[in-house]
C-alpha atoms as a PDB file:
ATOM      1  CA  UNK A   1     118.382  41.664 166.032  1.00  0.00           C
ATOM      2  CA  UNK A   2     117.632  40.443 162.724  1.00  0.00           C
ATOM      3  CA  UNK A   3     115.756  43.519 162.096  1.00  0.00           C
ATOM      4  CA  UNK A   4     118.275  46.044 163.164  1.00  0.00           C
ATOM      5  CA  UNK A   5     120.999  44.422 161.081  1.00  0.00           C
ATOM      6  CA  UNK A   6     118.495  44.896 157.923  1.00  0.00           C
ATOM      7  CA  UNK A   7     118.185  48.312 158.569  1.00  0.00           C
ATOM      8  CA  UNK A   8     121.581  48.591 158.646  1.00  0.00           C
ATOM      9  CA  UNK A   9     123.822  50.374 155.715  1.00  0.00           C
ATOM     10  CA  UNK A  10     126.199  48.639 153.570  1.00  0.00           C
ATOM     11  CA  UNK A  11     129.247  50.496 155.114  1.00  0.00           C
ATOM     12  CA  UNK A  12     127.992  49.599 158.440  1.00  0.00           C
ATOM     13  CA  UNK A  13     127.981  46.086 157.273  1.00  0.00           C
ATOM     14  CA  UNK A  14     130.932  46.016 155.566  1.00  0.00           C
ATOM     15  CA  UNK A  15     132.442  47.515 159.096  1.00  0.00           C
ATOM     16  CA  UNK A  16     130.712  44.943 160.887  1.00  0.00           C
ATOM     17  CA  UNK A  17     132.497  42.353 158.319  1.00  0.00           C
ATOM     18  CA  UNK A  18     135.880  43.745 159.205  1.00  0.00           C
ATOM     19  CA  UNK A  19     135.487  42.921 162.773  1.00  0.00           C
ATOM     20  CA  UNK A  20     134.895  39.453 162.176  1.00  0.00           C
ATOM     21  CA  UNK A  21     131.326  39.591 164.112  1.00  0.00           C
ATOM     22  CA  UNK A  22     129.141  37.155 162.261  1.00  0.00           C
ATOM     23  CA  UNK A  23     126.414  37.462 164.636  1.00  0.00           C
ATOM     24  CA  UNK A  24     126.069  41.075 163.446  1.00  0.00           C
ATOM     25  CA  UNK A  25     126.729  39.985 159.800  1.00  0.00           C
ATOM     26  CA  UNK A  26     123.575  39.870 157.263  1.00  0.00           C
ATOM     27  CA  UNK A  27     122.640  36.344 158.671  1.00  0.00           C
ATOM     28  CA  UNK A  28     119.547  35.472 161.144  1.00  0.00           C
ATOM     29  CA  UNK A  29     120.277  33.591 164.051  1.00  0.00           C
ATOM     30  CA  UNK A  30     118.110  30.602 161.815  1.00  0.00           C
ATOM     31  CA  UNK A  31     120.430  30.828 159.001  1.00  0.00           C
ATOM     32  CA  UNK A  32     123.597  30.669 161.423  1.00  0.00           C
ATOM     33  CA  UNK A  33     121.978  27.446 162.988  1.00  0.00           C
ATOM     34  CA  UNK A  34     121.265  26.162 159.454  1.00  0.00           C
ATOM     35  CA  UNK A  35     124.963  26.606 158.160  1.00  0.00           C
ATOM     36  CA  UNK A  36     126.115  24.819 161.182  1.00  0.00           C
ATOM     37  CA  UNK A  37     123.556  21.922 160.687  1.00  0.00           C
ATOM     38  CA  UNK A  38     125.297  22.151 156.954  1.00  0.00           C
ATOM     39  CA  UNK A  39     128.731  22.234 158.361  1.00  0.00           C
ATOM     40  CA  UNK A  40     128.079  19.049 160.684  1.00  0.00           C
ATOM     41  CA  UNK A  41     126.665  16.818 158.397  1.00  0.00           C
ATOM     42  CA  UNK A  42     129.146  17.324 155.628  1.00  0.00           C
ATOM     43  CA  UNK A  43     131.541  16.477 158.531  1.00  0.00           C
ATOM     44  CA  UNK A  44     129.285  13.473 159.046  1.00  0.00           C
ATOM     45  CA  UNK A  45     129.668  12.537 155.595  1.00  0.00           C
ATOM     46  CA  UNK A  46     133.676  12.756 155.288  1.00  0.00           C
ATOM     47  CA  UNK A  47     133.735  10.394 158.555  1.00  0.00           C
ATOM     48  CA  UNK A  48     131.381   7.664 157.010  1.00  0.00           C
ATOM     49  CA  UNK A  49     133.746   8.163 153.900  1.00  0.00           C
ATOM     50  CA  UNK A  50     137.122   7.687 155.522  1.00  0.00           C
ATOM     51  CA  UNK A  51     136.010   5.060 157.466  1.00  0.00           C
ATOM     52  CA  UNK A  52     134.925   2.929 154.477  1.00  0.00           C
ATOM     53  CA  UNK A  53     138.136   3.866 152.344  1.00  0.00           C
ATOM     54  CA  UNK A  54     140.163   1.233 152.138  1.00  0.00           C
ATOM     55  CA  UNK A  55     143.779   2.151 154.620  1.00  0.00           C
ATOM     56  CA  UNK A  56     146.094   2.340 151.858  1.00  0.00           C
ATOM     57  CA  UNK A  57     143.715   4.826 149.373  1.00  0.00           C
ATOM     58  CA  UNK A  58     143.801   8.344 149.291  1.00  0.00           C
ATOM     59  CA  UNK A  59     141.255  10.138 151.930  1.00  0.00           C
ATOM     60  CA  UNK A  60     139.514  13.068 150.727  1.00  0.00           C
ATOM     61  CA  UNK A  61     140.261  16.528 151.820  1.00  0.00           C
ATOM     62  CA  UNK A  62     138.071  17.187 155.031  1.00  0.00           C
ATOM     63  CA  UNK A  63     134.935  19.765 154.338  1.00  0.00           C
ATOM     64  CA  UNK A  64     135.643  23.187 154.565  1.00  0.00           C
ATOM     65  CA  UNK A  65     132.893  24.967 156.384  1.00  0.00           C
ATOM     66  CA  UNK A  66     130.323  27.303 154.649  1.00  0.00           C
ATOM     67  CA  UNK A  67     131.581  30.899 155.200  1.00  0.00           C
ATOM     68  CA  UNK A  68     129.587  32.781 157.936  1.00  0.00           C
ATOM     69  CA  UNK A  69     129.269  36.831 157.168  1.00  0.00           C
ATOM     70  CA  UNK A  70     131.902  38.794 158.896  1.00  0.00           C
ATOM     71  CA  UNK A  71     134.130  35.709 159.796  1.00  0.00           C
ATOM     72  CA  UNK A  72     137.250  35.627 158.739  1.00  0.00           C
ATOM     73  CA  UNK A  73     138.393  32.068 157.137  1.00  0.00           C
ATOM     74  CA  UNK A  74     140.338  30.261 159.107  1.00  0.00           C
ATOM     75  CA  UNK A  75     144.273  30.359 158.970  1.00  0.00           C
ATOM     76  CA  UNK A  76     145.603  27.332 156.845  1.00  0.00           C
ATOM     77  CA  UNK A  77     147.731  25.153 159.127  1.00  0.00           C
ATOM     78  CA  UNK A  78     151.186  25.339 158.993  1.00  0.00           C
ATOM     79  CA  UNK A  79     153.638  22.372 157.120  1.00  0.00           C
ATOM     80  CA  UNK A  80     155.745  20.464 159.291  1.00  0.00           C
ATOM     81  CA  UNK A  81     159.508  20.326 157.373  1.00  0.00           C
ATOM     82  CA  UNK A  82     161.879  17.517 156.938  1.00  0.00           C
ATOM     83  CA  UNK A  83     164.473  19.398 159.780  1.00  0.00           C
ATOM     84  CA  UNK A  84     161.349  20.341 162.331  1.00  0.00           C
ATOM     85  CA  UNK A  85     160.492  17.096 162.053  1.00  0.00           C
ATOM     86  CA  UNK A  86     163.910  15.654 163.121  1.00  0.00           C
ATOM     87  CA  UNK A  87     164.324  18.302 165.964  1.00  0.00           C
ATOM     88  CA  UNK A  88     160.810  17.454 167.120  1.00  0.00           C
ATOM     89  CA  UNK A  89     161.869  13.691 166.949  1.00  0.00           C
ATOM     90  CA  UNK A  90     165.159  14.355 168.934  1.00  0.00           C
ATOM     91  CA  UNK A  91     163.028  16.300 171.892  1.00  0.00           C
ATOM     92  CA  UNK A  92     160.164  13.500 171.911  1.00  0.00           C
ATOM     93  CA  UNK A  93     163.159  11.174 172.418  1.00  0.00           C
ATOM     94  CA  UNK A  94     165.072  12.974 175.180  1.00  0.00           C
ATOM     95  CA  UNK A  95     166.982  14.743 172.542  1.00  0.00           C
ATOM     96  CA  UNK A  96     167.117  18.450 174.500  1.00  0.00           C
ATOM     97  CA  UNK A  97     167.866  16.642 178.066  1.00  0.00           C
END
């Protein structure tokens, strides 16, 4: 596989890319494994962090993972506003019954 993809073009890559198939991206299967070995101990790290932060300091923004070829990144997550917050409140609570 890792072969084929190096004989491939740099339009077929880029195509590849678009598709969001990493595992026919520019990376070997070894390099893959190795960026998820990176991505698991920086997640590793923040843990042993925020558990040695005292409660009331600021925790650090969790890792963001090393970007794979041909993945896309991921979608940010959306912000929870002041009036979701109360509707959400009033359903946990029996609000909608």
């Amino acid at each position: 596989m890792t072969e084929l993809r190096n004989a491939m073009s740099d339009e077929e890559l880029a195509e590849q890319a678009e598709g969001g198939e990493p595992e026919r991206g520019r990376w070997s299967q070894v390099e893959q494994l190795l960026a998820l070995v990176a991505d698991r101990l920086a997640r590793v790290e923040y843990v042993l962090v925020c558990a040695n932060t005292d409660k009331k300091a600021k925790r650090p923004k969790p890792p963001e993972p090393i970007a794979r070829p041909g993945a896309k990144p991921p979608k940010p997550r959306p912000k929870l506003s002041e009036n979701s917050a109360s509707v959400l409140f009033d359903l946990i609570n029996g609000g909608a019954a």
